[in-house]
Protein backbone atom coordinates (compact mmCIF):
# COMPACT_ATOMS: atom_id res chain seq x y z
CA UNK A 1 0.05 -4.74 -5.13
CA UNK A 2 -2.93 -3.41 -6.68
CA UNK A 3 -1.83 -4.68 -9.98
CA UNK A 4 -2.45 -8.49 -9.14
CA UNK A 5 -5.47 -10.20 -8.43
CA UNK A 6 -4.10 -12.63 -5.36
CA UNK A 7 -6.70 -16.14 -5.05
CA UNK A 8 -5.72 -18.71 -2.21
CA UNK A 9 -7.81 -21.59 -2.30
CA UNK A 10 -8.23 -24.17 -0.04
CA UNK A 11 -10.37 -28.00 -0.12
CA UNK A 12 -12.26 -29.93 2.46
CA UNK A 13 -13.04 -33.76 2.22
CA UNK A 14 -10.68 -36.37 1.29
CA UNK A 15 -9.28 -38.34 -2.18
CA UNK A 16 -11.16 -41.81 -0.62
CA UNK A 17 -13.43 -42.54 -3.23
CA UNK A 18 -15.19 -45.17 -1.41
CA UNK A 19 -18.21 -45.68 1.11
CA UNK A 20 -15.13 -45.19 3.94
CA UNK A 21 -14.25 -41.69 2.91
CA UNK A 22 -15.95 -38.54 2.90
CA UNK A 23 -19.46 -38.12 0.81
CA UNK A 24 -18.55 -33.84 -0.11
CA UNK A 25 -15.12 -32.34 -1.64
CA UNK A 26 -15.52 -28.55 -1.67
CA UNK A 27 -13.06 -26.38 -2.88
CA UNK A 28 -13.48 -22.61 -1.57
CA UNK A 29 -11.28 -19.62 -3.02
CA UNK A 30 -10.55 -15.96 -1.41
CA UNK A 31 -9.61 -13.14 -3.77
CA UNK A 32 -8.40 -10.23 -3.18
CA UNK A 33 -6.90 -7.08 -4.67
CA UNK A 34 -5.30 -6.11 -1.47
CA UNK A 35 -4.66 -9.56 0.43
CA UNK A 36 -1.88 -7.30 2.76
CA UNK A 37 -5.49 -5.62 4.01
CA UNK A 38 -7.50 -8.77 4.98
CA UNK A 39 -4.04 -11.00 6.29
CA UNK A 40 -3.90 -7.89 8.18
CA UNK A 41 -7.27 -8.44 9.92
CA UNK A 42 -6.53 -11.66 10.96
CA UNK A 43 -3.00 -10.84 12.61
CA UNK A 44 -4.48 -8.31 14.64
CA UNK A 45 -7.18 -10.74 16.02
CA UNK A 46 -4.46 -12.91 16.63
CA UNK A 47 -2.65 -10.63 18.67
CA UNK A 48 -5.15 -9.61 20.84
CA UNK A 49 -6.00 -13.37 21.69
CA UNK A 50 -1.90 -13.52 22.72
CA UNK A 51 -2.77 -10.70 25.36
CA UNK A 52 -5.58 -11.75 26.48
CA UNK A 53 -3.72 -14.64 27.63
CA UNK A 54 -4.39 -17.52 24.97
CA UNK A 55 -1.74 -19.57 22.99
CA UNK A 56 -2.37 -19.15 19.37
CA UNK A 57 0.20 -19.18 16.91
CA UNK A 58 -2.99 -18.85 13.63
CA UNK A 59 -5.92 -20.25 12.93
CA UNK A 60 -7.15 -23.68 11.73
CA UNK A 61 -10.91 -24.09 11.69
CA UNK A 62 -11.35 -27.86 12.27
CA UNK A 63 -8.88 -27.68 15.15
CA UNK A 64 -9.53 -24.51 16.73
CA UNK A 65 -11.88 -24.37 20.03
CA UNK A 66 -14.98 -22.81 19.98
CA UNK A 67 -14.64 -19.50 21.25
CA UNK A 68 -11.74 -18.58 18.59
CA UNK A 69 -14.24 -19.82 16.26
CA UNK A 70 -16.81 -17.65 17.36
CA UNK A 71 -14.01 -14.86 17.47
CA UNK A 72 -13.30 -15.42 13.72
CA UNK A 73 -16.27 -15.57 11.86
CA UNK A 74 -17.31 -12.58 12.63
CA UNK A 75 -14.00 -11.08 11.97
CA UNK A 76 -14.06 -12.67 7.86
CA UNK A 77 -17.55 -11.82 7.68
CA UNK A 78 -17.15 -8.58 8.40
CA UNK A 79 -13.75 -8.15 5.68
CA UNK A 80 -14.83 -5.46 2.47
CA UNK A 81 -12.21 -6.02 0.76
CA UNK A 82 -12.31 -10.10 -0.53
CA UNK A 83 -14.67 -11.84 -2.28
CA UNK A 84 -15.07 -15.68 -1.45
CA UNK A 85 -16.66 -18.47 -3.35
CA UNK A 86 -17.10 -22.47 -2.75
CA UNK A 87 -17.57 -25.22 -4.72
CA UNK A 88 -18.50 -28.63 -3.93
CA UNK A 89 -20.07 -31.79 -5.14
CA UNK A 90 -21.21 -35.49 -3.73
CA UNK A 91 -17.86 -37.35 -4.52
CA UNK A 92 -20.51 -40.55 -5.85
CA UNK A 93 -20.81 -38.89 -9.06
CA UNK A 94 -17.15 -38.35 -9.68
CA UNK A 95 -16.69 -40.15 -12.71
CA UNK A 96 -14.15 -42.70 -12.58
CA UNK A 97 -11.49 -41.41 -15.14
CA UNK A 98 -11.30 -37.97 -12.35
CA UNK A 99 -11.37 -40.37 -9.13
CA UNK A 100 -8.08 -39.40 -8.19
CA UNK A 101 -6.23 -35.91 -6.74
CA UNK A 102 -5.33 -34.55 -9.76
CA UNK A 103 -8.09 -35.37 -11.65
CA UNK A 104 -10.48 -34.09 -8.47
CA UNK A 105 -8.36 -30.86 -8.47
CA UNK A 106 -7.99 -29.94 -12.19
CA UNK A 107 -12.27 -30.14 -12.16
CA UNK A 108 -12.85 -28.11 -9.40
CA UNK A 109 -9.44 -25.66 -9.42
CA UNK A 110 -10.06 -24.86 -13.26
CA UNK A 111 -13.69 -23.45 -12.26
CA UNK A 112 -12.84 -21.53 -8.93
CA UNK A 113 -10.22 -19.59 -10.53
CA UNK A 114 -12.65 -18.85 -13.35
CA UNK A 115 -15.07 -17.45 -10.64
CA UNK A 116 -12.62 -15.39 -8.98
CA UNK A 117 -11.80 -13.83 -12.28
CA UNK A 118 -15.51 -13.19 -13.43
CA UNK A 119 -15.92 -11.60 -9.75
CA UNK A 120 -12.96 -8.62 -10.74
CA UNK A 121 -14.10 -8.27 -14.07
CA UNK A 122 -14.83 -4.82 -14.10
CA UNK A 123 -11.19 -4.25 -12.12
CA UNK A 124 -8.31 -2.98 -13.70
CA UNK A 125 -5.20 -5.40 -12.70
CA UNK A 126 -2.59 -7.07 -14.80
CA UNK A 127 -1.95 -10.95 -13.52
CA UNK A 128 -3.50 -13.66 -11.59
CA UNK A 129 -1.58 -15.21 -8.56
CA UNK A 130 -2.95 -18.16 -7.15
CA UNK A 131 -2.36 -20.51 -4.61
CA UNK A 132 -3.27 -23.74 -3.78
CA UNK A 133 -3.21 -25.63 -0.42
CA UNK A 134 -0.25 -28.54 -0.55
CA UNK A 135 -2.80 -31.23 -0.21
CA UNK A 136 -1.03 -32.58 -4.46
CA UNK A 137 2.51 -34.45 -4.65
CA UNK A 138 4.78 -33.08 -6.62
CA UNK A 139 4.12 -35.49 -9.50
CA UNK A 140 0.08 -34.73 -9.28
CA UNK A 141 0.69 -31.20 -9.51
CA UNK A 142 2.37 -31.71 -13.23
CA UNK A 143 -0.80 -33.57 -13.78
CA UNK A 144 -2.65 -30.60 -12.69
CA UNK A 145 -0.66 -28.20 -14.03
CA UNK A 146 -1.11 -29.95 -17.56
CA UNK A 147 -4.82 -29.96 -17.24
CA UNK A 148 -5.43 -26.32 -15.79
CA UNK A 149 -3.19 -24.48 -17.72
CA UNK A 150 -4.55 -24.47 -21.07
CA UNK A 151 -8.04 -22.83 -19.36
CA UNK A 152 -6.12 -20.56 -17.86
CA UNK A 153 -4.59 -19.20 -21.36
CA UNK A 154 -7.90 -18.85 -22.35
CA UNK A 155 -9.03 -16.03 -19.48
CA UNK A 156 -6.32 -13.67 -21.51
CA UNK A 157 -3.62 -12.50 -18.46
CA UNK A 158 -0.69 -13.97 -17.15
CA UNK A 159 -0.81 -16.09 -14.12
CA UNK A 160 1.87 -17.87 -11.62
CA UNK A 161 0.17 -20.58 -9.52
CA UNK A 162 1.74 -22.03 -6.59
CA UNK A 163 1.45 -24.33 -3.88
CA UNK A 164 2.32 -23.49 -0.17
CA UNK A 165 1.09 -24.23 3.26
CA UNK A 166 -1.58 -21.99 3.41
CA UNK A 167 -2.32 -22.72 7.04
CA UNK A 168 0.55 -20.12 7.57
CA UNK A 169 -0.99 -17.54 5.14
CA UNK A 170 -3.60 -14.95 6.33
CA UNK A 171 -5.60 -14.96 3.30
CA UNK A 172 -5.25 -19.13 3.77
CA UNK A 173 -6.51 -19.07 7.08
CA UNK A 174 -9.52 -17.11 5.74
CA UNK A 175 -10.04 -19.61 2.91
CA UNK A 176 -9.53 -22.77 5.28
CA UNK A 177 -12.39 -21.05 7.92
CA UNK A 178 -14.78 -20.53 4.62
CA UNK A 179 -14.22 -23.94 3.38
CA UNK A 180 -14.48 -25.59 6.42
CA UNK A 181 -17.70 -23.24 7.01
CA UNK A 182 -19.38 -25.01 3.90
CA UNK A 183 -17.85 -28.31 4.51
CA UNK A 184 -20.08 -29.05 7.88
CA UNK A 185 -22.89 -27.89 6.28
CA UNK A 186 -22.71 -30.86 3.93
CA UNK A 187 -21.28 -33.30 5.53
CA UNK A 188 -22.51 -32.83 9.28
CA UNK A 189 -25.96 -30.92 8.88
CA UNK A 190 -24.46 -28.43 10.69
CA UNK A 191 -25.14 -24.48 9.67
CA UNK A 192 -24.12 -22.50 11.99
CA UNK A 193 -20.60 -21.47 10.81
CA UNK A 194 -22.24 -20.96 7.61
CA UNK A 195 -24.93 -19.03 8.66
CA UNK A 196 -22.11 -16.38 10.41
CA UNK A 197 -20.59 -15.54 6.91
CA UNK A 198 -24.08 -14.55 5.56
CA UNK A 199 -24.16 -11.01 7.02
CA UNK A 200 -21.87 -9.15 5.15
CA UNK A 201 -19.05 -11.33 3.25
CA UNK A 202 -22.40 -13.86 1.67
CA UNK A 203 -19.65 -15.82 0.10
CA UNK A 204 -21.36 -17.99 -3.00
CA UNK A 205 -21.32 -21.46 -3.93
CA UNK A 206 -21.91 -23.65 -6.73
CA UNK A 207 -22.49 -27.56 -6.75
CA UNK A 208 -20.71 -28.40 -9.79
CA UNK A 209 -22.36 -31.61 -10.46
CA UNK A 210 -25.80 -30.11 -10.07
CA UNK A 211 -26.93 -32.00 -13.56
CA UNK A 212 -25.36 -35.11 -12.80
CA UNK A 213 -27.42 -37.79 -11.14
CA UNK A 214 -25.32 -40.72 -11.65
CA UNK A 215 -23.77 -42.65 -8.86
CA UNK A 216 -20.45 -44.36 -9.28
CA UNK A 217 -20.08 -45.82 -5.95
């Protein structure tokens, strides 16, 4: 499928905007040219965990033990051919009229596709597909949809987004291990998952409320 630019994008943090829920969202996207190639990857990893004797039916980055951890990182750090990005900003300076799913999602969804785009620029391919994690009801995803779709005109080739489990998608998996990477950073201090995508796959990251120092909450 070398004539669609595939982008599965996953979020860490929750929708609680109050002192009980978490302080980060972040919002991480893989894209890929070839997603068949990097799901691939991740099967075969997979399989060899099933003979060595270990139950796993995919990968989930918040629930998996250590040592699969330390078996995956350097598996998506090592992929060539995907290019991963993150966003995330303090959920204080949400402004109230976006303190909601939709509204949270439309912000941050709008400008992750945009990066994945800018990133295969220079490639020749003819539509977008994207995916989302299922973390919007039906009725927030019109919202969404509403919001997001008039940028999405604007980047000048068709598109279908979608939203499926990615937890049983490859390419998901990937995205959930990246976001989940970043996530800890922020919200635990913690940098070592982080630190393992920095060898090869350096995925970037942009906090998109970088020039906003109000705090709502």
């Amino acid at each position: 499928m070398p004539d669609s630019l595939f982008v599965f994008i996953d979020e860490s943090g929750n929708f609680d905007f109050s002192n009980r829920g978490t302080n980060y969202f972040v919002m991480t996207c893989v894209a890929a040219l070839s997603p068949l190639d990097s799901a691939a990857s991740l099967d075969a990893l997979k399989y060899q965990l099933l003979a060595e004797g270990h139950d796993v039916s995919g990968f989930h980055a918040s629930e998996d033990r250590q040592f699969i951890r330390d078996r995956v990182f350097p598996l998506i750090d090592g992929l060539k051919n995907i290019k991963a990005h993150a966003i995330y900003g303090d959920k204080h300076r949400v402004a109230p009229s976006i303190q909601n799913p939709e509204g949270l999602y439309a912000l941050f969804g709008s400008a992750i596709i945009k990066f994945a785009v800018r990133a295969y620029a220079a490639e020749n391919y003819k539509q977008i597909i994207v995916v989302f994690d299922q973390a919007l009801t039906k009725k927030q995803q019109g919202f969404f949809m509403g919001a997001v779709k008039p940028e999405l005109k604007k980047l000048g080739k068709p598109f279908h987004i979608y939203f499926q489990r990615l937890i049983s998608d490859g390419n998901g998996q990937i995205a959930d291990y990246i976001c989940w990477a970043k996530y800890v950073v922020l919200e635990r201090n913690e940098s070592r998952p982080w630190t393992a995508l920095q060898n090869s796959l350096r995925p970037t990251d942009f906090n998109i409320f970088r020039n906003d120092h109000t705090l709502y909450y």
